[in-house]
Protein backbone atom coordinates (compact mmCIF):
# COMPACT_ATOMS: atom_id res chain seq x y z
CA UNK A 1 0.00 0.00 0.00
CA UNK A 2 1.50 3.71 -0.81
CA UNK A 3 0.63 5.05 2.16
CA UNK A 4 1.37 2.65 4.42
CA UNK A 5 1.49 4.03 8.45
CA UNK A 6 1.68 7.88 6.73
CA UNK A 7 -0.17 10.44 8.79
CA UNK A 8 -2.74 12.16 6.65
CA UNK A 9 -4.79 15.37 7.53
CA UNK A 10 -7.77 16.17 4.80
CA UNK A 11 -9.65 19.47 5.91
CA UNK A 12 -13.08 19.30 4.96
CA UNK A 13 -12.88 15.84 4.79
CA UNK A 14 -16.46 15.32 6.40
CA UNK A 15 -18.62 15.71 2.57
CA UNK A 16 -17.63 15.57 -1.22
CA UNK A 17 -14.48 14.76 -2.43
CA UNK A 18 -13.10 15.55 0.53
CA UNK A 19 -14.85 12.16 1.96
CA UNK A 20 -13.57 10.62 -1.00
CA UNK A 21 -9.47 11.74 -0.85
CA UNK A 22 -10.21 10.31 3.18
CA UNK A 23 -11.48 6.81 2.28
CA UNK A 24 -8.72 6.65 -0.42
CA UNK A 25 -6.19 7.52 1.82
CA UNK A 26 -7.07 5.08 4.42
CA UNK A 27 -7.18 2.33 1.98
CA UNK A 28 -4.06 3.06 0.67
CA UNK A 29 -2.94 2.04 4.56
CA UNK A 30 -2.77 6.21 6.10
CA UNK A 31 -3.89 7.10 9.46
CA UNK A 32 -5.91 9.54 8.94
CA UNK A 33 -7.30 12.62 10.38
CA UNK A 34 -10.77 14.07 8.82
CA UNK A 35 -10.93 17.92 10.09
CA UNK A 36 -13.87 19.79 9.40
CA UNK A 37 -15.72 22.09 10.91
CA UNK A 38 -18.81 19.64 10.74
CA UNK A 39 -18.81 17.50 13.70
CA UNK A 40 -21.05 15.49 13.15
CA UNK A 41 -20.36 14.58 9.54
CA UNK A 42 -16.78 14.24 10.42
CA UNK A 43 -17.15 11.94 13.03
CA UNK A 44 -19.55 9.79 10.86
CA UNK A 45 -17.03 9.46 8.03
CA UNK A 46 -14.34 8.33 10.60
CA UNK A 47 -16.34 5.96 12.18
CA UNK A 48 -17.33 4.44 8.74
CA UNK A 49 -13.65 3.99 8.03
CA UNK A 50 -13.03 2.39 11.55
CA UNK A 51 -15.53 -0.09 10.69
CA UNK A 52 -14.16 -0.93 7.52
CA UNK A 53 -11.10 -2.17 9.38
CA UNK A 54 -8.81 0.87 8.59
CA UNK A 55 -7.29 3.67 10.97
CA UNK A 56 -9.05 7.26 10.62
CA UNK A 57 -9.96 9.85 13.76
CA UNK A 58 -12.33 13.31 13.21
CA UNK A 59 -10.45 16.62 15.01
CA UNK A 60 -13.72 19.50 14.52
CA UNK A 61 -11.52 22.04 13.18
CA UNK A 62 -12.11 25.90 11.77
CA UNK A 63 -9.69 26.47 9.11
CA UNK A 64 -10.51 30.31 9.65
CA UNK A 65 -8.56 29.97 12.61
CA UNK A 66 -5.03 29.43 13.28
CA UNK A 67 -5.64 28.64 17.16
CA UNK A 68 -7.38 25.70 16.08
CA UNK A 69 -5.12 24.77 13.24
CA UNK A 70 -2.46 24.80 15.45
CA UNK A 71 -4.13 22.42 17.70
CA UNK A 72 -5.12 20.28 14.94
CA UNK A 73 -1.35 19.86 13.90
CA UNK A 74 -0.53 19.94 17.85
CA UNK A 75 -2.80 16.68 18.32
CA UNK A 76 -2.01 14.74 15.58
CA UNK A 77 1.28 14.69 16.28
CA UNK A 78 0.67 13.45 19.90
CA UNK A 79 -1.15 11.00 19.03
CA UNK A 80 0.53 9.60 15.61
CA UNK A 81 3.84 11.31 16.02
CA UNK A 82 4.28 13.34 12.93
CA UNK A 83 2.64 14.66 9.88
CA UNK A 84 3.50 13.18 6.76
CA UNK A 85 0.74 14.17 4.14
CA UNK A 86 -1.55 17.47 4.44
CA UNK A 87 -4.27 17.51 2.00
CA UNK A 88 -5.99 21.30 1.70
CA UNK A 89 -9.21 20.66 0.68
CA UNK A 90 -11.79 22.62 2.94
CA UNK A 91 -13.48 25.63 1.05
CA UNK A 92 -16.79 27.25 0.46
CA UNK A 93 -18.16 26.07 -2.91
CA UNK A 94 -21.61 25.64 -4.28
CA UNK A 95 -22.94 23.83 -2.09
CA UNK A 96 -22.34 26.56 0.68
CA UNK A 97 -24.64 28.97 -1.39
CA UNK A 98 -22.00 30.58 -2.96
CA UNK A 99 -22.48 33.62 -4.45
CA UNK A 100 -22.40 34.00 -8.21
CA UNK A 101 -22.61 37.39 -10.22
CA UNK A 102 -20.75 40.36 -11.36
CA UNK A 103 -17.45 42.04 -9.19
CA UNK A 104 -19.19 45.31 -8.76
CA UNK A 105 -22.29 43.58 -7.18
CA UNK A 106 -20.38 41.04 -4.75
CA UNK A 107 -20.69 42.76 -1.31
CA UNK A 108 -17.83 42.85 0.03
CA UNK A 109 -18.60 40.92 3.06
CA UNK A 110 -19.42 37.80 0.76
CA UNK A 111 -15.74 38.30 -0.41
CA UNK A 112 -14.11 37.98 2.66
CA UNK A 113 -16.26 35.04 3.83
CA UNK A 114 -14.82 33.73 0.74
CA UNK A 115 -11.16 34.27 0.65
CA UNK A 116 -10.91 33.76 4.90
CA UNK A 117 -11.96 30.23 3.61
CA UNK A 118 -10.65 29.05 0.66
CA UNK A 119 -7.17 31.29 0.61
CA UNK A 120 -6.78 32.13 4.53
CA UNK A 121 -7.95 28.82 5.21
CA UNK A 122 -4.80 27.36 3.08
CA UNK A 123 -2.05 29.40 4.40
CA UNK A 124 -3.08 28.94 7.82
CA UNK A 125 -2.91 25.45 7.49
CA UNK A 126 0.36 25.45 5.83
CA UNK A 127 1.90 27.90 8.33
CA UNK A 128 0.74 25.47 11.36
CA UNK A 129 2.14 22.30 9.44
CA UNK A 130 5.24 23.65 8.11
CA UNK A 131 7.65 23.72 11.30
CA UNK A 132 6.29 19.89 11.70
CA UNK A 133 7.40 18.67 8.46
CA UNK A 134 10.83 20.99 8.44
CA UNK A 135 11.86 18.87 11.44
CA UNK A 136 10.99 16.01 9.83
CA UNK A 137 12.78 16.79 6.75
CA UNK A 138 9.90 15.11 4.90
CA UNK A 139 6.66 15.80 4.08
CA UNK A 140 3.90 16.21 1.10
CA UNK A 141 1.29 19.46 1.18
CA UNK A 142 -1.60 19.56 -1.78
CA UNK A 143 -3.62 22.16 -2.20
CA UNK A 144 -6.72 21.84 -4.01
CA UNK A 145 -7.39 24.62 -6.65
CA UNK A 146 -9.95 25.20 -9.98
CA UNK A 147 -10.39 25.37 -13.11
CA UNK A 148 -12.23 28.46 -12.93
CA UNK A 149 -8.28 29.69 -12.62
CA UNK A 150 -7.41 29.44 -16.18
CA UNK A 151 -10.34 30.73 -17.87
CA UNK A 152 -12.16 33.23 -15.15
CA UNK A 153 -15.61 31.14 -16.11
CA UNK A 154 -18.35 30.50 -13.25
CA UNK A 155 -19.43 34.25 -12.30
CA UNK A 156 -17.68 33.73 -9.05
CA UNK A 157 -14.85 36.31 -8.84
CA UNK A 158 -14.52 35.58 -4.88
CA UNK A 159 -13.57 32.33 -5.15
CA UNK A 160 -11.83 32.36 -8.34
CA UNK A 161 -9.32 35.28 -7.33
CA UNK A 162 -8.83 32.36 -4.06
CA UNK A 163 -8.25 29.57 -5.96
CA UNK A 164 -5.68 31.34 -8.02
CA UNK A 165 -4.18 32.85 -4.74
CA UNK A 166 -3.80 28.86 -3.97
CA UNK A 167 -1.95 28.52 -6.77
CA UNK A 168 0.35 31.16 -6.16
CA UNK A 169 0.83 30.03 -2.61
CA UNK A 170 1.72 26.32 -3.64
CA UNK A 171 4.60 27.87 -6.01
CA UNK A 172 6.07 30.26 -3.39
CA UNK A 173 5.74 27.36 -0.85
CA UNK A 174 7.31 24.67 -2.92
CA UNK A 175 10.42 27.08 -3.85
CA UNK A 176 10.97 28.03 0.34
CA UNK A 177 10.56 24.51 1.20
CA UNK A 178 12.65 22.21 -1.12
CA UNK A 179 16.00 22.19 0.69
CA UNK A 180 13.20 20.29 3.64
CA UNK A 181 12.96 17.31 0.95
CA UNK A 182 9.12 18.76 1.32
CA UNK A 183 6.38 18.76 -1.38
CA UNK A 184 4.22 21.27 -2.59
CA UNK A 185 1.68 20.63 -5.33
CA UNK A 186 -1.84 21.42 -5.90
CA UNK A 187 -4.67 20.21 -8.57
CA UNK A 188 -7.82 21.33 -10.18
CA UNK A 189 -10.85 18.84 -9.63
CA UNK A 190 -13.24 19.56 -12.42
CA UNK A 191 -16.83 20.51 -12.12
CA UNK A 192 -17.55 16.78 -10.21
CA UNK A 193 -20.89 15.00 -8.85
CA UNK A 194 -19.62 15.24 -5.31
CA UNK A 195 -23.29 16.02 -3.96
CA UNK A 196 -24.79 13.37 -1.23
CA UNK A 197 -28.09 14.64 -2.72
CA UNK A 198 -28.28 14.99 -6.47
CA UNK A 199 -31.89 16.51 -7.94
CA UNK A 200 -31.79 17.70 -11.38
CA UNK A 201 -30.44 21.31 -10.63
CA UNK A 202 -27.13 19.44 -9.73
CA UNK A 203 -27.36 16.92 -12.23
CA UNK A 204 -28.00 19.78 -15.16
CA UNK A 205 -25.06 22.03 -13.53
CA UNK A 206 -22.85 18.75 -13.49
CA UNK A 207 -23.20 18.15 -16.88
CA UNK A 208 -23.19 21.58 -18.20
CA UNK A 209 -19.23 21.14 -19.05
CA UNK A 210 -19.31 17.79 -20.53
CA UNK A 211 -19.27 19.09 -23.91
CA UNK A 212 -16.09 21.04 -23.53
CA UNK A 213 -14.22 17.62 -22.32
CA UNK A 214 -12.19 15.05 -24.14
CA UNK A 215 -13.73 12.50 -22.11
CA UNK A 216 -17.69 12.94 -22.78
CA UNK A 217 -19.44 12.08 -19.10
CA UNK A 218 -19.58 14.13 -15.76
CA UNK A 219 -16.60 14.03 -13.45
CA UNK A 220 -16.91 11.84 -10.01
CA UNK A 221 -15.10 11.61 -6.87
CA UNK A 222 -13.42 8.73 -7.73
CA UNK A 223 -11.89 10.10 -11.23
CA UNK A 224 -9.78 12.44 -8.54
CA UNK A 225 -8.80 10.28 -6.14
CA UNK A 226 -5.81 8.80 -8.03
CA UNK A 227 -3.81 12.14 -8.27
CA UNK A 228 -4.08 12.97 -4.70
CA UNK A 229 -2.38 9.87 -4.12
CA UNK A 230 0.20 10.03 -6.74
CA UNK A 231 0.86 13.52 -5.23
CA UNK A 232 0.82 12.27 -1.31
CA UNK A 233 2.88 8.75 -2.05
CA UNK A 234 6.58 8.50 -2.66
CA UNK A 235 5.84 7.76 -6.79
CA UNK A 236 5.56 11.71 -6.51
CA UNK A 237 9.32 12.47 -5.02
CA UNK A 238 10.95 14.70 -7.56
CA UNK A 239 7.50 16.38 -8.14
CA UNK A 240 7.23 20.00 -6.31
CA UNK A 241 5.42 23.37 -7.53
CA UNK A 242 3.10 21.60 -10.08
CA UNK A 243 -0.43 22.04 -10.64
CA UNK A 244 -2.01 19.27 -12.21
CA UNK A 245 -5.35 19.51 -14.08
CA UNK A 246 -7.72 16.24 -13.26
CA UNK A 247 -10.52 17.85 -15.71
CA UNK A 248 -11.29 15.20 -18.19
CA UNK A 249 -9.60 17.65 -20.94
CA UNK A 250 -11.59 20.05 -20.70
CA UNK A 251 -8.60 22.45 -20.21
CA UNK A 252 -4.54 21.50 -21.39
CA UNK A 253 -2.43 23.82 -20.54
């Protein structure tokens, strides 16, 4: 298994993909940590994994703040003894009634809920890791960031300006932290079914992009999976700074 005994932390790990990069990582033989600021959710997907047979504990955690990141890094390590892998993946998307229209109608409070999210939310969580894996001399950091990067599509200026801030962070990161033998990457899911509840509003949104792929369906969880785990396993080594599109084709760049 790739991941044999590796620590993993996936933030917003309790719905979606999120859910999805946690069961894959367990499978692949991780311990791993689900934080989200969902409780509940994220103590149901841990227990799931526990009774599956595989190794997985929920931390509630508010990427927002860097008290509780801190103690999210803090407790992991005292009870696994390091950090090995630290997936990024908690922001506000669609399903968190995300705002969608043009920049000089986004109130400006909907932009910072935004960015405190889906950009804050990253560097915090980098910041709090990064001492961890420096004494280590190892460790693997992936950042999750969009499509909506490359071409500015999606009426969502908020959390496309974030996403590309992700981006931006990963390279900066990835250039401070290579003399660590540390990783920095980050990918672009697609538009993907990721919904626990899909009604035709989701299905029709889901499918609006299918036309602009090479491969003609709508994206899943599990078409993702694989590149988180290239990026957080050891076949990924010599690979720092990258951003790798997981898009069905629908952009090359």
């Amino acid at each position: 298994m790739r991941l044999q005994n590796k620590v993993a932390i996936v933030t917003g790990a309790a719905h979606g993909i999120g859910k999805a990069y946690a069961r894959g990582f367990a499978q692949e033989g991780a311990h791993l940590v689900i934080a989200d600021v969902d409780r509940p959710g994220g103590e149901a997907v841990a227990k799931a994994l526990v009774d599956s047979g595989l190794s997985a504990w929920a931390r509630t955690t508010d990427v927002r703040s860097f008290a509780d990141v801190e103690g999210l890094m803090r407790e992991t390590v005292d009870r696994f003894g390091r950090v090995d892998i630290l997936l990024n993946n908690a922001a506000i998307y669609v399903t968190q009634k995300l705002w969608k229209g043009r920049v000089e109608e986004l109130a400006i409070e909907e932009w910072d809920r935004v960015l405190e999210v889906n950009l804050k939310g990253v560097f915090l969580c980098c910041k709090a890791v990064i001492p961890i894996m420096k004494q280590q001399r190892s460790g693997k950091i992936i950042n999750i960031a969009s499509g909506t990067f490359f071409s500015g599509s999606g009426d969502m200026p908020h959390y496309t300006t974030a996403k590309g801030g992700v981006v931006a962070l990963t390279r900066v990161v990835a250039r401070q932290l290579g003399e660590w033998n540390i990783n920095v990457n980050c990918m672009t899911p697609g538009s993907t079914m990721s919904e626990e509840s899909v009604t035709d509003d989701v299905l029709k949104r889901r499918e609006g992009g299918i036309d602009k792929r090479c491969f003609k369906r709508v994206e899943t969880p599990a078409d993702i999976v694989g590149t988180a785990l290239f990026l957080a396993s050891s076949d990924s080594d010599f690979v720092t700074g990258q951003l790798l599109v997981v898009e069905g084709g629908g952009i090359m760049h």
